[in-house]
C-alpha atoms as a PDB file:
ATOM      1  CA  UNK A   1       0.000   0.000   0.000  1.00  0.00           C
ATOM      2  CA  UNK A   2       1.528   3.586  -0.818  1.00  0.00           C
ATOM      3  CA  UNK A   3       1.690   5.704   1.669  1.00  0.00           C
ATOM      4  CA  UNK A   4       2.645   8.551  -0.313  1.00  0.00           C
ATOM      5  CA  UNK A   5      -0.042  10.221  -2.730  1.00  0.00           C
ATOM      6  CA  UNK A   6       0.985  10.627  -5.745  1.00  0.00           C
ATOM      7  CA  UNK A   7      -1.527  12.206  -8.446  1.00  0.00           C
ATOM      8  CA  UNK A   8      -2.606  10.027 -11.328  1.00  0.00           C
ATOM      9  CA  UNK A   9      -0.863  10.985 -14.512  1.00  0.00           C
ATOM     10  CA  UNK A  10      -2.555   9.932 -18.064  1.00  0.00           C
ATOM     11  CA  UNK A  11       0.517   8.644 -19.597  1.00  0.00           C
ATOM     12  CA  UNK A  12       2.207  10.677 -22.724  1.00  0.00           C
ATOM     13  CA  UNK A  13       2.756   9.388 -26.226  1.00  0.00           C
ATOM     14  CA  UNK A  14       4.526  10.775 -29.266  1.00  0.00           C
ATOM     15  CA  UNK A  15       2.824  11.821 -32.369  1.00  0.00           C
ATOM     16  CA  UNK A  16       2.621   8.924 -34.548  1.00  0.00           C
ATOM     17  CA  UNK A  17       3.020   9.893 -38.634  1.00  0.00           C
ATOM     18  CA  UNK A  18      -0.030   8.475 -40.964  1.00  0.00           C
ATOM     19  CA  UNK A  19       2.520   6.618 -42.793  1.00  0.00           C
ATOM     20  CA  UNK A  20       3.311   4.726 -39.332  1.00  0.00           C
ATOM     21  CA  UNK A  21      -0.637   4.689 -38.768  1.00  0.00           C
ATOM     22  CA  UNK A  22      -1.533   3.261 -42.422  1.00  0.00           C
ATOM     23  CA  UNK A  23       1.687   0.759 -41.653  1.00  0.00           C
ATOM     24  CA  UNK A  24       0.072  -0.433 -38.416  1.00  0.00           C
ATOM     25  CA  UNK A  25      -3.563  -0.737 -39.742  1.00  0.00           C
ATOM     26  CA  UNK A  26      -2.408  -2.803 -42.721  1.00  0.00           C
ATOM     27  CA  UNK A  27      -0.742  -5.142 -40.924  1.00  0.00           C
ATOM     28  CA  UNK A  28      -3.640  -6.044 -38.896  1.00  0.00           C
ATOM     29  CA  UNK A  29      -5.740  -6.226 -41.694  1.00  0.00           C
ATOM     30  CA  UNK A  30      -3.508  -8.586 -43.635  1.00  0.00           C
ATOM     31  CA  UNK A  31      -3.434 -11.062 -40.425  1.00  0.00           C
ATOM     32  CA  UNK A  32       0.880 -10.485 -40.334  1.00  0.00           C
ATOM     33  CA  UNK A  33      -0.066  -9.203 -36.318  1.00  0.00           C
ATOM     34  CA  UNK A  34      -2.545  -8.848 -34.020  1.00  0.00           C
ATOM     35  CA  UNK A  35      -4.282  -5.574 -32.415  1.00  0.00           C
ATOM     36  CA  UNK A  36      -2.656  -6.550 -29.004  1.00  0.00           C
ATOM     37  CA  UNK A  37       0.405  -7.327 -30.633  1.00  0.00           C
ATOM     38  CA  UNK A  38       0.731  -3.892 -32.146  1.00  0.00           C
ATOM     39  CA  UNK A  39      -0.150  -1.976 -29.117  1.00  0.00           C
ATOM     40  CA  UNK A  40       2.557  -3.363 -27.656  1.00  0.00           C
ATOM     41  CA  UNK A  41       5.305  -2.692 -29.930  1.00  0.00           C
ATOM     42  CA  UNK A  42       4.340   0.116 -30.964  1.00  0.00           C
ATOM     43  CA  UNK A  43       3.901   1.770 -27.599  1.00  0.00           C
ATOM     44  CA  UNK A  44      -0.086   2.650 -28.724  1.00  0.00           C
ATOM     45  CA  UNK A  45      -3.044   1.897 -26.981  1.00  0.00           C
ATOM     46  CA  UNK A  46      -5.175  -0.946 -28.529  1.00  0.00           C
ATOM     47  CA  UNK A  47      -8.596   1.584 -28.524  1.00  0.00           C
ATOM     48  CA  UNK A  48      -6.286   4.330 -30.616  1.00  0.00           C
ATOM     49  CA  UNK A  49      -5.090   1.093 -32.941  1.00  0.00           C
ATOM     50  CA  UNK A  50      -8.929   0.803 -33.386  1.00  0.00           C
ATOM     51  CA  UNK A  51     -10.063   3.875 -33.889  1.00  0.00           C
ATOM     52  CA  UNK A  52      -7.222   3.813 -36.859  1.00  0.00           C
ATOM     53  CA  UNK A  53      -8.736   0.641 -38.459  1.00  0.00           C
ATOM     54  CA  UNK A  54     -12.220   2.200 -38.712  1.00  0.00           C
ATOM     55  CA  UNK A  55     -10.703   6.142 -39.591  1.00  0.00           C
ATOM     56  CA  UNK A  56      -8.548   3.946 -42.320  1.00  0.00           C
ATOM     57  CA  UNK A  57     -11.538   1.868 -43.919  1.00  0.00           C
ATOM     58  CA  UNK A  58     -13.460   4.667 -44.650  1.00  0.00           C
ATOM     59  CA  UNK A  59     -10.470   6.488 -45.993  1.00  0.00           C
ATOM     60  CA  UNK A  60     -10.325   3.284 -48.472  1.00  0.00           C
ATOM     61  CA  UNK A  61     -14.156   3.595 -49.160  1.00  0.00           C
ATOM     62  CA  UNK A  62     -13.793   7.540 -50.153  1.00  0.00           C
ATOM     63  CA  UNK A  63     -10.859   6.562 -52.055  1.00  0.00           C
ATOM     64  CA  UNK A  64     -12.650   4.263 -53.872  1.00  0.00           C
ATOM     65  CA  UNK A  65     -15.391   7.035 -54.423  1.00  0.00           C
ATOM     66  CA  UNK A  66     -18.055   4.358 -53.936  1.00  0.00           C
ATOM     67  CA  UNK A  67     -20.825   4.964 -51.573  1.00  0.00           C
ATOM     68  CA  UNK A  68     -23.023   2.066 -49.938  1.00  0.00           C
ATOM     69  CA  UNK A  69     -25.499   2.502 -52.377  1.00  0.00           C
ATOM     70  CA  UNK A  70     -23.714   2.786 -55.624  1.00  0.00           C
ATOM     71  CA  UNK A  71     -22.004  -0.646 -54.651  1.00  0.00           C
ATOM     72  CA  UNK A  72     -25.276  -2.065 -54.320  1.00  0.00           C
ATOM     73  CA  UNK A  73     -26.451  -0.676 -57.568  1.00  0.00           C
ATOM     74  CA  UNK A  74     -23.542  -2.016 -59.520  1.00  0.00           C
ATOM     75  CA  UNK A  75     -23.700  -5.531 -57.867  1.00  0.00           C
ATOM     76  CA  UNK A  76     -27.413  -5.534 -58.681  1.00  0.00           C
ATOM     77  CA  UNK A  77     -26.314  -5.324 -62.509  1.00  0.00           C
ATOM     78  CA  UNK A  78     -23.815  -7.752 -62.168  1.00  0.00           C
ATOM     79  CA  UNK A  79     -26.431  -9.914 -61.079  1.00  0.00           C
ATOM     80  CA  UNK A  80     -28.993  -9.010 -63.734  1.00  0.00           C
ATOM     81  CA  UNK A  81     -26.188  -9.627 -66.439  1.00  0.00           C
ATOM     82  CA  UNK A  82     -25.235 -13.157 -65.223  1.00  0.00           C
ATOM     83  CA  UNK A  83     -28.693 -14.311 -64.792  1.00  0.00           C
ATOM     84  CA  UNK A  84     -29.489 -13.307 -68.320  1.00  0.00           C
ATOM     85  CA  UNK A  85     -26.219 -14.865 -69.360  1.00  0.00           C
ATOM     86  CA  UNK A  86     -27.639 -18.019 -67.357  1.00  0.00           C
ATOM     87  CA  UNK A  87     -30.582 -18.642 -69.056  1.00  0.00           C
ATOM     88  CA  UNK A  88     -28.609 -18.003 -72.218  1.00  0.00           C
ATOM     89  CA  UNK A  89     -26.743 -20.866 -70.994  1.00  0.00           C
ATOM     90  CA  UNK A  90     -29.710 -22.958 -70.412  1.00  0.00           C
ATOM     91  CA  UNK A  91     -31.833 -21.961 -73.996  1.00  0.00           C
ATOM     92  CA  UNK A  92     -28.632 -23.518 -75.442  1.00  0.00           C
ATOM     93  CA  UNK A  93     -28.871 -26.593 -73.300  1.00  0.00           C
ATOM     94  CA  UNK A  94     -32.408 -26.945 -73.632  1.00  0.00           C
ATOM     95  CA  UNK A  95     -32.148 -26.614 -77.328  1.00  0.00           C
ATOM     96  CA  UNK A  96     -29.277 -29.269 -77.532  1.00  0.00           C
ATOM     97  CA  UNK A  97     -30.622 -31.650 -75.436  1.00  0.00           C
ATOM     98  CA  UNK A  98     -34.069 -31.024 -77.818  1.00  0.00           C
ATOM     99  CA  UNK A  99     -31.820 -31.641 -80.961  1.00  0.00           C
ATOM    100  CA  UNK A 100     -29.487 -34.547 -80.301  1.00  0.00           C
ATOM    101  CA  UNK A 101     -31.778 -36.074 -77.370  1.00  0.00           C
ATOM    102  CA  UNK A 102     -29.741 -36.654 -75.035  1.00  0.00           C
ATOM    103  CA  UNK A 103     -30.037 -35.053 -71.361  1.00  0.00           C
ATOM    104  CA  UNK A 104     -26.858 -33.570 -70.950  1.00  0.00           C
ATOM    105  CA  UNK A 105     -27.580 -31.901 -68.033  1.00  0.00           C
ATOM    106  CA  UNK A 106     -29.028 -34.547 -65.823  1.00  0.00           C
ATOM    107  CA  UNK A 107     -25.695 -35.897 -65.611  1.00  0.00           C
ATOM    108  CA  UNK A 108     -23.172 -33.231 -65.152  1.00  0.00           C
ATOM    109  CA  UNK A 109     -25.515 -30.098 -63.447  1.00  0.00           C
ATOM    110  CA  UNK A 110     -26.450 -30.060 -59.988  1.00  0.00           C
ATOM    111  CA  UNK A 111     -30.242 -30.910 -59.357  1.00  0.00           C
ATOM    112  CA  UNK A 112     -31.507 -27.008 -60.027  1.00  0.00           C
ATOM    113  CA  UNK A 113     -30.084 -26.197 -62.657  1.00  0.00           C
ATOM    114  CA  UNK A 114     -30.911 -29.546 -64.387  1.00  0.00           C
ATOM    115  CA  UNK A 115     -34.527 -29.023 -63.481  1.00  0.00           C
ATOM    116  CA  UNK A 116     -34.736 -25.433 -64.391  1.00  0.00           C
ATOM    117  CA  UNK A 117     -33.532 -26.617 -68.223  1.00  0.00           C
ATOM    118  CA  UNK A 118     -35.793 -29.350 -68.408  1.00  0.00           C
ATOM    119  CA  UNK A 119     -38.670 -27.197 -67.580  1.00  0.00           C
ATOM    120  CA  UNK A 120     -37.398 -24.809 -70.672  1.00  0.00           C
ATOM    121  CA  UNK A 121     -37.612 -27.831 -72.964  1.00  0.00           C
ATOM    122  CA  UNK A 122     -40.889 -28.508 -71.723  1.00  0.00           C
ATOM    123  CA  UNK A 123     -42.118 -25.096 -73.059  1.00  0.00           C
ATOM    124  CA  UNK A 124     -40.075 -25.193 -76.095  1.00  0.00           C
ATOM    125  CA  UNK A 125     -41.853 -28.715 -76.902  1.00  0.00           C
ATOM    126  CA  UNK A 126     -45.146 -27.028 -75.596  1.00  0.00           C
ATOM    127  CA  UNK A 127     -44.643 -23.898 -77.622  1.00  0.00           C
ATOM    128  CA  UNK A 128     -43.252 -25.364 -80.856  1.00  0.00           C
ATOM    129  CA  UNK A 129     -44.418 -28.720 -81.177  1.00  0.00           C
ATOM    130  CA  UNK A 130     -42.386 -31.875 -81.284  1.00  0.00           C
ATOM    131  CA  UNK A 131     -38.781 -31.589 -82.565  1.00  0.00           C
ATOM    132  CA  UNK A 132     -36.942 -34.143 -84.977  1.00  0.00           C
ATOM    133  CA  UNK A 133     -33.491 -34.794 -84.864  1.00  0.00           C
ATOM    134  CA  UNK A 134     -32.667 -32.317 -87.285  1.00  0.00           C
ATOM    135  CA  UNK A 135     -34.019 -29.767 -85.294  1.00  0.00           C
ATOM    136  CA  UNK A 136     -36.851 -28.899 -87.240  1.00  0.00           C
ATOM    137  CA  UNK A 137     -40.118 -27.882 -86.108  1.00  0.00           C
ATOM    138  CA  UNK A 138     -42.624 -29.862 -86.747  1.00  0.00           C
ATOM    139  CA  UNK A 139     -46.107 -28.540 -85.819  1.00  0.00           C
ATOM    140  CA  UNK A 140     -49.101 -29.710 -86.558  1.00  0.00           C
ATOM    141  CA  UNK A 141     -51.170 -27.522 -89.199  1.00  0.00           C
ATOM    142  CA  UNK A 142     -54.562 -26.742 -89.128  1.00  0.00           C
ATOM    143  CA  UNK A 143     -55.266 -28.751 -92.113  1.00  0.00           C
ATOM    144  CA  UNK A 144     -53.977 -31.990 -89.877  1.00  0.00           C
ATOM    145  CA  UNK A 145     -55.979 -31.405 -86.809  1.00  0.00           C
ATOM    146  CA  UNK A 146     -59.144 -30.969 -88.698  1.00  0.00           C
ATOM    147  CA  UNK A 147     -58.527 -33.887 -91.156  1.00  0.00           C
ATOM    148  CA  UNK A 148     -57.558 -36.495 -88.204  1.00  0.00           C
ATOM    149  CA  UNK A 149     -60.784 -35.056 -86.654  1.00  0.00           C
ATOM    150  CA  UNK A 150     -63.152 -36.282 -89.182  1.00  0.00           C
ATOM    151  CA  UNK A 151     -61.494 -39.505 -89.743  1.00  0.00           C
ATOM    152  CA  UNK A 152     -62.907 -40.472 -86.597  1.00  0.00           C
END
């Protein structure tokens, strides 16, 4: 127990340079050391070693000059441009399979996908008729709906 009062002094620290502070704050975020690991050899207190990490991500984010929103506009149209290029994908498929007969995608797709394509051919059979092996349509015409329906 001290005996003698002494007043409580908040202990001093240098001025650390923002070349130091970006130094610090990437090493953290590249996993090389740890917050506590940094405090301690760098003589800084782990709170200030925080405080860098979130003044330093949003220096990144205005760097980038992307907001929150703009991000999620742009990776809404990367979305919309691979889905289209998806069921490009499966037309072709769908159309292949139609052609040579062969289910293709049963085999090598997982489940969804395979199902999604063989719902396409479906409506490509539904909308166009049965296919040959040519790939010609071959639809019935009026002429043989009405003839087969007086032969009966």
């Amino acid at each position: 127990m001290k005996t003698q009062k002494e007043p409580w002094r908040k202990k001093t620290y240098e001025k650390v340079t923002l070349e130091l502070k970006l130094f610090v704050v990437d090493q953290i975020q590249n996993g090389q050391i740890s917050t506590n690991f940094a405090s301690k050899k760098y003589d800084v207190p782990r709170t200030t070693i925080s405080y860098w990490i979130r003044k330093y991500s949003t220096l990144v984010q205005q760097n980038t000059g992307m907001s929150k929103n703009d991000e999620i506009k742009k990776l809404r149209d990367r979305i919309e441009e691979l889905e289209f290029v998806k069921d490009f994908q499966q037309d072709i498929i769908a159309d292949m399979e139609l052609i040579t007969g062969v289910d293709m995608s049963k085999k090598s797709l997982p489940k969804t996908l395979a199902k999604e394509i063989e719902l396409k051919k479906k409506k490509r059979l539904k909308e166009n008729g049965s296919m040959n092996v040519l790939g010609l349509v071959n639809k019935p015409s009026s002429k043989d709906v009405k003839h087969k329906k007086t032969k009966k």
